[in-house]
N, C-alpha and C. Protein backbone atom coordinates (compact mmCIF):
# COMPACT_ATOMS: atom_id res chain seq x y z
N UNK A 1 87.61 106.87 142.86
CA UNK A 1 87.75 107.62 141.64
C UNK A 1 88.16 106.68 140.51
N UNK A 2 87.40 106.61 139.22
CA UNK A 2 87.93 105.83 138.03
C UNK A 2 89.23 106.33 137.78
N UNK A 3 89.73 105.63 137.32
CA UNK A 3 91.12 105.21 136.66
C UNK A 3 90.94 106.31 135.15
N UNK A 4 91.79 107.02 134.76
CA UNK A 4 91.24 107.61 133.41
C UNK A 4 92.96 106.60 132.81
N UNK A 5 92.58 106.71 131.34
CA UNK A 5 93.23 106.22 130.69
C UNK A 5 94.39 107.43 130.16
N UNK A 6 95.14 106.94 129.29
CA UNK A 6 96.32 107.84 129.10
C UNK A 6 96.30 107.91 127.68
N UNK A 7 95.35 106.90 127.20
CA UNK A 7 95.33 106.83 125.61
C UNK A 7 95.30 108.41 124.99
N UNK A 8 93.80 108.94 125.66
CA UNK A 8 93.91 110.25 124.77
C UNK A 8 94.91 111.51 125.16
N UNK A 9 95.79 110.92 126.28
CA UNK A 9 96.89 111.92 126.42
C UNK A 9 97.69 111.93 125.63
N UNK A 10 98.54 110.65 125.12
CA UNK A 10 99.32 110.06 124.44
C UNK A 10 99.27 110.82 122.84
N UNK A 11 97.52 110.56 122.55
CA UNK A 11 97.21 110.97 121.53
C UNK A 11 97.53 112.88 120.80
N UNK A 12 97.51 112.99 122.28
CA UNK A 12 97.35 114.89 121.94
C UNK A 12 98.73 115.05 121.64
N UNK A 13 99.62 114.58 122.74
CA UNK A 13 101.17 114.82 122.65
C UNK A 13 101.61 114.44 121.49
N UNK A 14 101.17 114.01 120.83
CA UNK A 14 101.73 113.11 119.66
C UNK A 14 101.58 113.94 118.54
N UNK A 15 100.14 114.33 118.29
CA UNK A 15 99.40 115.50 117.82
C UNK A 15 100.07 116.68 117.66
N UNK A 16 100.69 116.66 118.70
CA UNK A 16 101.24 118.02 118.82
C UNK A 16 103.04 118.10 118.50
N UNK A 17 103.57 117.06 118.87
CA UNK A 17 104.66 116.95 117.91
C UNK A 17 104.98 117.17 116.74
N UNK A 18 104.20 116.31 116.12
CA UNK A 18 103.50 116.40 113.92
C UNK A 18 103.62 117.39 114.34
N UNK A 19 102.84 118.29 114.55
CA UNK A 19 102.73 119.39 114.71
C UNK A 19 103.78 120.82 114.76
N UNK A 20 104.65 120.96 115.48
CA UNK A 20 105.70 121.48 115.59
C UNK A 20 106.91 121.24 115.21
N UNK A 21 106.67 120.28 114.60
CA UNK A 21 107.58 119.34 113.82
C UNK A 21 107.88 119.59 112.16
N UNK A 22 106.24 120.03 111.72
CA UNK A 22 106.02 120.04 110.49
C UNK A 22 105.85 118.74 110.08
N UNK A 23 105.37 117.94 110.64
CA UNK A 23 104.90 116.42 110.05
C UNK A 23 103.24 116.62 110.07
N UNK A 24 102.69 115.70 109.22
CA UNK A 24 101.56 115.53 109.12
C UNK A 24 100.67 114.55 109.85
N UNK A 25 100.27 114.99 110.83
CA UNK A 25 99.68 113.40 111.72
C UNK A 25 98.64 112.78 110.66
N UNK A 26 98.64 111.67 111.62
CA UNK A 26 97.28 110.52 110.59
C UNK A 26 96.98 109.74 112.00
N UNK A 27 95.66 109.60 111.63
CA UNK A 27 95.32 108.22 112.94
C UNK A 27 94.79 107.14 112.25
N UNK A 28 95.21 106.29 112.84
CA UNK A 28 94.63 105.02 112.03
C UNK A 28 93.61 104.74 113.47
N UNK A 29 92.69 104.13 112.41
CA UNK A 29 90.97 103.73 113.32
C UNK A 29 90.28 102.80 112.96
N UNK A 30 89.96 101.59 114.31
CA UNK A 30 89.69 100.62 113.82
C UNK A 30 88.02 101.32 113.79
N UNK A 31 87.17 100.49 112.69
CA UNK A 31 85.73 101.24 112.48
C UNK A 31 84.82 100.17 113.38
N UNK A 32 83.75 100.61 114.23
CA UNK A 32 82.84 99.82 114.53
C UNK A 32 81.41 100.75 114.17
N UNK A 33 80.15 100.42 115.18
CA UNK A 33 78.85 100.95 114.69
C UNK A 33 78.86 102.19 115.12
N UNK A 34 80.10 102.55 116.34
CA UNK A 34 79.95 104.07 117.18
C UNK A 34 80.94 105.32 116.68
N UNK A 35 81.62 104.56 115.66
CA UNK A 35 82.68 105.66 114.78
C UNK A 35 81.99 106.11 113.42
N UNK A 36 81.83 107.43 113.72
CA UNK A 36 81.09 108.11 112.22
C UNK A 36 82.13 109.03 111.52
N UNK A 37 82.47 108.09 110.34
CA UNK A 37 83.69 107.94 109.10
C UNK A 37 83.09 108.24 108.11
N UNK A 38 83.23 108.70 106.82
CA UNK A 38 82.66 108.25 105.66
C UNK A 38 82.79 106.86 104.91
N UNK A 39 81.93 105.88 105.12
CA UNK A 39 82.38 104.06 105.27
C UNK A 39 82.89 104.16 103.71
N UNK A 40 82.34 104.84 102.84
CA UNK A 40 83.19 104.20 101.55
C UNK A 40 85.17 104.37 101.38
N UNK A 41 85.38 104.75 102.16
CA UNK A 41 86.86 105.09 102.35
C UNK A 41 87.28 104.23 103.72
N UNK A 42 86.26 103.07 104.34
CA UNK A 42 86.50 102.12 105.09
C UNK A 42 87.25 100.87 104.45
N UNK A 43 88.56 100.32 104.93
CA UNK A 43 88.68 98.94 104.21
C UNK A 43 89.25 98.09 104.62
N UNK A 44 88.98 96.78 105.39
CA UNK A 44 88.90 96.21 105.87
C UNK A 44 88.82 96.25 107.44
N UNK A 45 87.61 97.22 107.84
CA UNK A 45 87.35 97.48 109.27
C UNK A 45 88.22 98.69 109.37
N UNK A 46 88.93 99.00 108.89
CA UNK A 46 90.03 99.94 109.17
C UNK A 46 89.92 101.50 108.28
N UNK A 47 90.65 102.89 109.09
CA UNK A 47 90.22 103.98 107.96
C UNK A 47 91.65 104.50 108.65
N UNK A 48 92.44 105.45 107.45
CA UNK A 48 93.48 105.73 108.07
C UNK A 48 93.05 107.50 107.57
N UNK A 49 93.34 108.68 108.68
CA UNK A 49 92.99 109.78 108.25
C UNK A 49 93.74 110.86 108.53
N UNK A 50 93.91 112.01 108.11
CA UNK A 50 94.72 112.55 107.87
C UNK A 50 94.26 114.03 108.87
N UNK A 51 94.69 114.62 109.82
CA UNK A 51 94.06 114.98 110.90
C UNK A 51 94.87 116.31 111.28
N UNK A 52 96.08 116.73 110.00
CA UNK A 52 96.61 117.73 110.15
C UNK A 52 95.37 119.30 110.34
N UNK A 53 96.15 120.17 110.35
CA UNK A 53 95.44 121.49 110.99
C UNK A 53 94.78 121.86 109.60
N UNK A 54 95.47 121.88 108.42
CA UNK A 54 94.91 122.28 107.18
C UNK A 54 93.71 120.86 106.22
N UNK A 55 93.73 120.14 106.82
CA UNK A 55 93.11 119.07 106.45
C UNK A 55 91.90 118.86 107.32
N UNK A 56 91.84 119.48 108.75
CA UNK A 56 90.67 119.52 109.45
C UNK A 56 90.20 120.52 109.92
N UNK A 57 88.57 120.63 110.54
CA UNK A 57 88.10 122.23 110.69
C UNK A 57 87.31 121.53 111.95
N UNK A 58 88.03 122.47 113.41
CA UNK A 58 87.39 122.83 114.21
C UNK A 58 87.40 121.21 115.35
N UNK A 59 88.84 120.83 115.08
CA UNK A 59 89.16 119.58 115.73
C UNK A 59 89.58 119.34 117.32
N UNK A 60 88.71 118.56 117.52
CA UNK A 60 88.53 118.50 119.08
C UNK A 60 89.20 117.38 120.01
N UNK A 61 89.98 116.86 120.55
CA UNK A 61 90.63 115.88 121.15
C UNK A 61 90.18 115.62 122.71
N UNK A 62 89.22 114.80 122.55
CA UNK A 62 88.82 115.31 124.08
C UNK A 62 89.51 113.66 124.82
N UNK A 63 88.94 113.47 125.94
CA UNK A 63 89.69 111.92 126.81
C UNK A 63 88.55 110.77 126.48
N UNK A 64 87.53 111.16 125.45
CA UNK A 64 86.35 110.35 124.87
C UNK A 64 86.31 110.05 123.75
N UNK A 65 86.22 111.59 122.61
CA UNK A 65 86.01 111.45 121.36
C UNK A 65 87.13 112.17 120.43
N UNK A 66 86.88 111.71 119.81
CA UNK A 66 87.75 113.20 118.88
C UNK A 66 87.15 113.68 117.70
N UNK A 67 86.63 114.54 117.35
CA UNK A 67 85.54 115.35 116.80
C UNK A 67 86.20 116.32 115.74
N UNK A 68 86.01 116.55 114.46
CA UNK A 68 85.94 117.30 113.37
C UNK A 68 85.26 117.53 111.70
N UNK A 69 85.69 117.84 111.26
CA UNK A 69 85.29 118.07 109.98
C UNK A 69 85.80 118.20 108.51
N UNK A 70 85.88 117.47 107.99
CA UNK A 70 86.59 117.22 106.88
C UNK A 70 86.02 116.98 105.49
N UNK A 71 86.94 117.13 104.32
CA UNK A 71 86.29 117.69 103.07
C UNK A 71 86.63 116.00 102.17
N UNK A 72 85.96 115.36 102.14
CA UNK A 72 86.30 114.04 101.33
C UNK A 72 85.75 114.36 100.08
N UNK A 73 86.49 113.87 99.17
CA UNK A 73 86.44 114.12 97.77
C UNK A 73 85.66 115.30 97.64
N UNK A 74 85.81 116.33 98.06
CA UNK A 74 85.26 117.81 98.44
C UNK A 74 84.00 117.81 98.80
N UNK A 75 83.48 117.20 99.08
CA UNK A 75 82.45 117.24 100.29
C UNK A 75 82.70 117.27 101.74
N UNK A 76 82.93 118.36 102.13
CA UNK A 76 82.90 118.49 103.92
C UNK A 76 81.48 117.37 104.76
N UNK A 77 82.07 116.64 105.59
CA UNK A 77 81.71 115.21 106.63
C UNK A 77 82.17 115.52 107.76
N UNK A 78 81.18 115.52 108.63
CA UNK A 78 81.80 115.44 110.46
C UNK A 78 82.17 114.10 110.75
N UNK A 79 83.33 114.07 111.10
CA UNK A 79 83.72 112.40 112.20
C UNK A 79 83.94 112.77 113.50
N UNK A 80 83.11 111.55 113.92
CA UNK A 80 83.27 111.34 115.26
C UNK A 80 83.73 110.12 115.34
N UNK A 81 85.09 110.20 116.45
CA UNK A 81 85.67 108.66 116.39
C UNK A 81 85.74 108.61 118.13
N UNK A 82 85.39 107.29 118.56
CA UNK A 82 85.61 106.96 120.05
C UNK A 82 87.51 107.07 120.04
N UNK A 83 88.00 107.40 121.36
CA UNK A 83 89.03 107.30 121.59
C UNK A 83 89.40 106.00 121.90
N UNK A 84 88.84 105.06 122.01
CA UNK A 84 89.38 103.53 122.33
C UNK A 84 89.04 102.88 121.23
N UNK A 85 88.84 103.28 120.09
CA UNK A 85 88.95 102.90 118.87
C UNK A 85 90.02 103.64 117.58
N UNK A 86 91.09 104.40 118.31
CA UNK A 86 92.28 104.69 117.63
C UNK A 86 93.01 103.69 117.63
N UNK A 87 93.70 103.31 116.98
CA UNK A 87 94.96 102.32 116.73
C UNK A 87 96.10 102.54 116.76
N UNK A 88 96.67 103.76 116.01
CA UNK A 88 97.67 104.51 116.45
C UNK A 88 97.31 105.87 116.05
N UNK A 89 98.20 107.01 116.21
CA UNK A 89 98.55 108.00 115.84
C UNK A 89 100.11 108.55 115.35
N UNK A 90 100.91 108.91 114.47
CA UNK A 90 101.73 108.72 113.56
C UNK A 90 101.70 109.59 112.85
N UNK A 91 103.38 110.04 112.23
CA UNK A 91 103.68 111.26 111.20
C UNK A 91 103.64 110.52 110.06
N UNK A 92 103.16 111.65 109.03
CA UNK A 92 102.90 110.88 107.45
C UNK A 92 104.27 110.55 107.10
N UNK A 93 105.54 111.70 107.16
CA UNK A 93 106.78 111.75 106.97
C UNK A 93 107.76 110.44 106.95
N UNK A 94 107.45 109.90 108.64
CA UNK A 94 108.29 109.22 108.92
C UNK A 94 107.98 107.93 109.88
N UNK A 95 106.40 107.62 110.03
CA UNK A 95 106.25 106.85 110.37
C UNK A 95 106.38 106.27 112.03
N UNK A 96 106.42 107.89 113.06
CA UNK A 96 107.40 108.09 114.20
C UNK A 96 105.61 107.49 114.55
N UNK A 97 105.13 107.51 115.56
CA UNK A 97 103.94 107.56 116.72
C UNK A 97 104.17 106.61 118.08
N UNK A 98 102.77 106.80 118.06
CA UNK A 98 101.99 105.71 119.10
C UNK A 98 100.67 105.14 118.58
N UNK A 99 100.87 103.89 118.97
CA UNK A 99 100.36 102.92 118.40
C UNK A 99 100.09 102.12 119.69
N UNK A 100 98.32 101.66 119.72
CA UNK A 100 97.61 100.95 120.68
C UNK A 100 96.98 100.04 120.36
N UNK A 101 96.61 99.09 121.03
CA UNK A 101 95.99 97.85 120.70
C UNK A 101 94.07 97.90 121.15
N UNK A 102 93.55 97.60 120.32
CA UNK A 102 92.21 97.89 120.26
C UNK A 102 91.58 96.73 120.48
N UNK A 103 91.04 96.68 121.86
CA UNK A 103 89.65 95.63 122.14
C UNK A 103 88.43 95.89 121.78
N UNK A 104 87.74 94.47 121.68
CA UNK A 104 86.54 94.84 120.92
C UNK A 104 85.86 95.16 122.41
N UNK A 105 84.75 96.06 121.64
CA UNK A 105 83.84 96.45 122.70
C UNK A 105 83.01 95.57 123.64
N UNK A 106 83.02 96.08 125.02
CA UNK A 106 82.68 94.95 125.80
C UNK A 106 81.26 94.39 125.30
N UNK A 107 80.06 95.30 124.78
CA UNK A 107 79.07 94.52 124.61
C UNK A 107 79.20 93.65 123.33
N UNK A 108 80.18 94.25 122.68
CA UNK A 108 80.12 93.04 121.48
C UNK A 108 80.77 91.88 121.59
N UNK A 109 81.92 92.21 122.79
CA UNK A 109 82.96 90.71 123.25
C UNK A 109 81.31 89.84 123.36
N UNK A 110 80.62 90.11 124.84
CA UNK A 110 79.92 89.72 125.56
C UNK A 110 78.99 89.10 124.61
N UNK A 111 78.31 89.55 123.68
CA UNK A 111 77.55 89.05 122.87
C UNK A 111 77.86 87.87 121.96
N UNK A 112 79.03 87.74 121.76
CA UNK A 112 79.60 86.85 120.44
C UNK A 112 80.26 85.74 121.47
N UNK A 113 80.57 85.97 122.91
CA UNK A 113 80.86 84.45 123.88
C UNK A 113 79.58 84.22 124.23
N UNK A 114 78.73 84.90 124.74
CA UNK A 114 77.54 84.39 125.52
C UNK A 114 76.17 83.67 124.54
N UNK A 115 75.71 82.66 124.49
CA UNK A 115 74.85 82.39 123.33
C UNK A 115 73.63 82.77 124.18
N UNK A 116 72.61 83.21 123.09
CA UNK A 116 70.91 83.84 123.72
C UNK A 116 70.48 83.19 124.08
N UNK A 117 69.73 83.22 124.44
CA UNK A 117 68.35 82.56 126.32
C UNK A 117 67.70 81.93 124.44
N UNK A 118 67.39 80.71 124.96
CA UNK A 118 66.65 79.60 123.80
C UNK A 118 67.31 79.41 122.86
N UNK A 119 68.90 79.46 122.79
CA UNK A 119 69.49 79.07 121.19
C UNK A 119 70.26 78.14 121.75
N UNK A 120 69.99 77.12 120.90
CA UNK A 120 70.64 76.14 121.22
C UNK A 120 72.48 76.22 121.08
N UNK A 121 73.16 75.80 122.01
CA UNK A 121 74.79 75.74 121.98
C UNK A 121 75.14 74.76 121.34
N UNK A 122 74.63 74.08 120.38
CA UNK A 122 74.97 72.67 119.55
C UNK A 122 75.91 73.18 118.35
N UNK A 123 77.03 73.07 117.92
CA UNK A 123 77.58 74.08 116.94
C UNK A 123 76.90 73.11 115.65
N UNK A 124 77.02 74.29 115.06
CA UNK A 124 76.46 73.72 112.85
C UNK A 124 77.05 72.34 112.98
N UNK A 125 76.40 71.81 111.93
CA UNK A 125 77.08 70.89 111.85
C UNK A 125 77.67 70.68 110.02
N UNK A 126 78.59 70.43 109.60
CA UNK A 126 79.44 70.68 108.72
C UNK A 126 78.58 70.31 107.29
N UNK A 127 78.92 70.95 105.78
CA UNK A 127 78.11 70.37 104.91
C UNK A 127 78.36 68.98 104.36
N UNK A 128 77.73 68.10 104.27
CA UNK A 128 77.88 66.70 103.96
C UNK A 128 78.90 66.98 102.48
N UNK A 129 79.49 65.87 102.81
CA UNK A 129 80.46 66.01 101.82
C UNK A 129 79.78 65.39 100.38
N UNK A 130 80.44 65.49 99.54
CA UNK A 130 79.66 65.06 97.79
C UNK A 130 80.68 65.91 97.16
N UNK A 131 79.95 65.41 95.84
CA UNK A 131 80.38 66.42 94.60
C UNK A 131 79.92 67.83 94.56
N UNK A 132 80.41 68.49 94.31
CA UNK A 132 80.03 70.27 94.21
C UNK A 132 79.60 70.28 92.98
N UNK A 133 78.39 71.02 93.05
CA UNK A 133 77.14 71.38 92.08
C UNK A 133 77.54 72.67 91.26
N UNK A 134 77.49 73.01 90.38
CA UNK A 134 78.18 74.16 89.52
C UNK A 134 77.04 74.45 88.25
N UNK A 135 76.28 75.56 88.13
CA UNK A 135 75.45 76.08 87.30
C UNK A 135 76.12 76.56 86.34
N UNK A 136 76.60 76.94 85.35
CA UNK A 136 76.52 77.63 84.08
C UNK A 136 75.32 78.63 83.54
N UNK A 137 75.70 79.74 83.87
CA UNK A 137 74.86 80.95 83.41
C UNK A 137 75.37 81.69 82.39
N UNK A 138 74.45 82.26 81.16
CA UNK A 138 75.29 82.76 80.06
C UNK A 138 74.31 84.30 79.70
């Protein structure tokens, strides 16, 4: 039997604290090609969102994804975020959560150590040194 992870347990309990608490959860999310965010509110790989009950419609926490709907600059957007691409989860209030460390995805580890069938492994080789060339455009 696989091993299940505890991440998205962690996540609900947490969820649910804010929650009964009267705090406002937020998850912070690192972004790759399989998290659907609205990217202009992406910045620097990173989106931090706001995931309270009145801020989202029809929010789903499953041990995979976590799934809803939200109104950005009043336009309602579905996100779908992988659960191993949360970073933490956290009250707006006070800064209380859980907070996880995010590996990159195995095919992208795998891709960026392994070099392709016919590319050469010779690294660049550096720009010759000189004077730096500078245009003036008006």
């Amino acid at each position: 039997m696989a091993e299940v992870s505890t991440k998205p347990y962690f996540i609900r309990a947490i969820y649910e604290w804010c929650s009964d608490c009267g705090f406002t959860p937020y998850l912070s999310v690192k972004v790759d090609d399989r998290t659907r965010v609205p990217v202009e509110y992406v910045k620097g790989g990173e989106i931090v969102l706001n995931v309270s009950l009145n801020a989202t419609r029809n929010l789903t926490i499953n041990n995979e994804l976590i799934q809803f709907s939200a109104r950005f600059n009043g336009v309602s957007r579905e996100v779908s975020i992988p659960v191993d691409r949360v970073q933490g989860i956290f009250a707006r209030e006070n800064g209380q959560g859980a907070f996880f460390t995010v590996e990159a995805p195995a095919a992208l580890a795998s891709a960026t150590l392994a070099p392709e069938a016919g590319v050469d492994s010779e690294p660049p080789k550096p720009p010759t040194a000189g004077r730096a060339k500078l245009k003036l455009i008006k």
